[in-house]
C-alpha atoms as a PDB file:
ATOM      1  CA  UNK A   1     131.018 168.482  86.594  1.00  0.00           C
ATOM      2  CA  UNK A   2     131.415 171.662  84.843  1.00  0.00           C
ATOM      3  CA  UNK A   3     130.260 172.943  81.501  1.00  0.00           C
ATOM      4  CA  UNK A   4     133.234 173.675  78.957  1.00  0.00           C
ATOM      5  CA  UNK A   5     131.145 176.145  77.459  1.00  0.00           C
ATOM      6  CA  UNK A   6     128.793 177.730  79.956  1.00  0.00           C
ATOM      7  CA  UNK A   7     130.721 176.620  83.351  1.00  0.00           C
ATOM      8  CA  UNK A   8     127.650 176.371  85.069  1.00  0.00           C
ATOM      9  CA  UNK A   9     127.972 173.615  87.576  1.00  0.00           C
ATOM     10  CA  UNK A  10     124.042 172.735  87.601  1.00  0.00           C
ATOM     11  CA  UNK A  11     122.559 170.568  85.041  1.00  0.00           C
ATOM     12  CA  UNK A  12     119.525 168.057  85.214  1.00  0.00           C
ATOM     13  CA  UNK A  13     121.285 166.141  82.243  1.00  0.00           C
ATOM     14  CA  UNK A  14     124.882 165.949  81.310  1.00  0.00           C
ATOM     15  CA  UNK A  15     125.607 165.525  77.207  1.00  0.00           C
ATOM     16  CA  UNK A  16     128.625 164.967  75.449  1.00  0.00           C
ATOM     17  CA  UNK A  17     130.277 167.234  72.558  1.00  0.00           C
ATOM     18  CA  UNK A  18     131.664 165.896  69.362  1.00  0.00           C
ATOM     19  CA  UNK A  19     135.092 165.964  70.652  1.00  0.00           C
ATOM     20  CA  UNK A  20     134.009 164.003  74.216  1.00  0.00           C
ATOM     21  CA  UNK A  21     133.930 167.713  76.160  1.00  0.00           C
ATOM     22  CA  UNK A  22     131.242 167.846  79.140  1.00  0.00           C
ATOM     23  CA  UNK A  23     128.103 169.790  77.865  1.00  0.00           C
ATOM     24  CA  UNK A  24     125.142 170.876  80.172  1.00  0.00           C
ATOM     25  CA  UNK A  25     121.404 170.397  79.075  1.00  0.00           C
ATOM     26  CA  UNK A  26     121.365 173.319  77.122  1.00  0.00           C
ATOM     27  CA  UNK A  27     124.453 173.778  75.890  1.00  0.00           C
ATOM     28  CA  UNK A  28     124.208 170.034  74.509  1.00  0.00           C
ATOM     29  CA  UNK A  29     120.613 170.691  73.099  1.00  0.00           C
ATOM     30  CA  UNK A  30     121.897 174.044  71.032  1.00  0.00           C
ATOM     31  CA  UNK A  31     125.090 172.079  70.163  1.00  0.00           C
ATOM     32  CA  UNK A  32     122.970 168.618  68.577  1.00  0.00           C
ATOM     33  CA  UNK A  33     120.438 171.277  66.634  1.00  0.00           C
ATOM     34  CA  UNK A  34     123.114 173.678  65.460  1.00  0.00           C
ATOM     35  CA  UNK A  35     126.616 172.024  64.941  1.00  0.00           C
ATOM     36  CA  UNK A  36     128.245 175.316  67.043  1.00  0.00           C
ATOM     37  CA  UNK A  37     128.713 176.283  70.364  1.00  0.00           C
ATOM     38  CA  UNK A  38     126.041 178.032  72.052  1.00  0.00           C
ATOM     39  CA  UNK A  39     126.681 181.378  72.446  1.00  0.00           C
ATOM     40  CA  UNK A  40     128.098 183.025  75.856  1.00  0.00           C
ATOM     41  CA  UNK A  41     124.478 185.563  75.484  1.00  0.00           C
ATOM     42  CA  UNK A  42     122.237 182.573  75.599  1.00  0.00           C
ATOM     43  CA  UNK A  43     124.388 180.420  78.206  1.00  0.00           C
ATOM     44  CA  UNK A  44     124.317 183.627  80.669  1.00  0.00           C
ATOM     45  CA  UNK A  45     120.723 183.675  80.624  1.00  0.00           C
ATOM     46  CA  UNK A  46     117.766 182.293  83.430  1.00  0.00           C
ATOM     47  CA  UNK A  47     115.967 179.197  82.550  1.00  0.00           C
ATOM     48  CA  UNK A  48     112.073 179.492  81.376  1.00  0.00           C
ATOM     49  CA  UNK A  49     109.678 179.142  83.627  1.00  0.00           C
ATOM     50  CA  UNK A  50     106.098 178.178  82.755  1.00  0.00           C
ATOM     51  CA  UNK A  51     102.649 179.488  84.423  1.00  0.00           C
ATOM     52  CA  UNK A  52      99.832 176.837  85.286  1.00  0.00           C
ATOM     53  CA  UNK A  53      96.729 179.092  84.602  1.00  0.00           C
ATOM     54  CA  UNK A  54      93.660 178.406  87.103  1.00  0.00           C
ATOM     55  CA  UNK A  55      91.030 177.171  84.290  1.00  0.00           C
ATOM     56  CA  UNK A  56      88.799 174.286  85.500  1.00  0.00           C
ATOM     57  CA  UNK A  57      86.485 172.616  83.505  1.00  0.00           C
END
């Protein structure tokens, strides 16, 4: 599967677009909260990545 507006090839969900169109995660998320395409600045970019800090209680 490919994204129709991010073409990345990697997703761990797959979404549907108004129209039927393949969306990844992200692209689908941005789509459902904002009625637009995501833009090509935020599809381009790295995923987050969270620390685990070393408290213990």
């Amino acid at each position: 599967m490919v994204c129709t507006v991010c073409q990345t090839r990697t997703s761990p969900l797959w979404r549907r677009g108004d129209k039927g169109e393949v969306l990844c995660n992200a692209c689908g998320l941005y789509h459902k909260h904002h009625k637009k395409p995501r833009p090509i600045s935020l599809a381009n970019s790295s995923a987050r990545s969270s620390r685990r800090s070393n408290h213990q209680n």
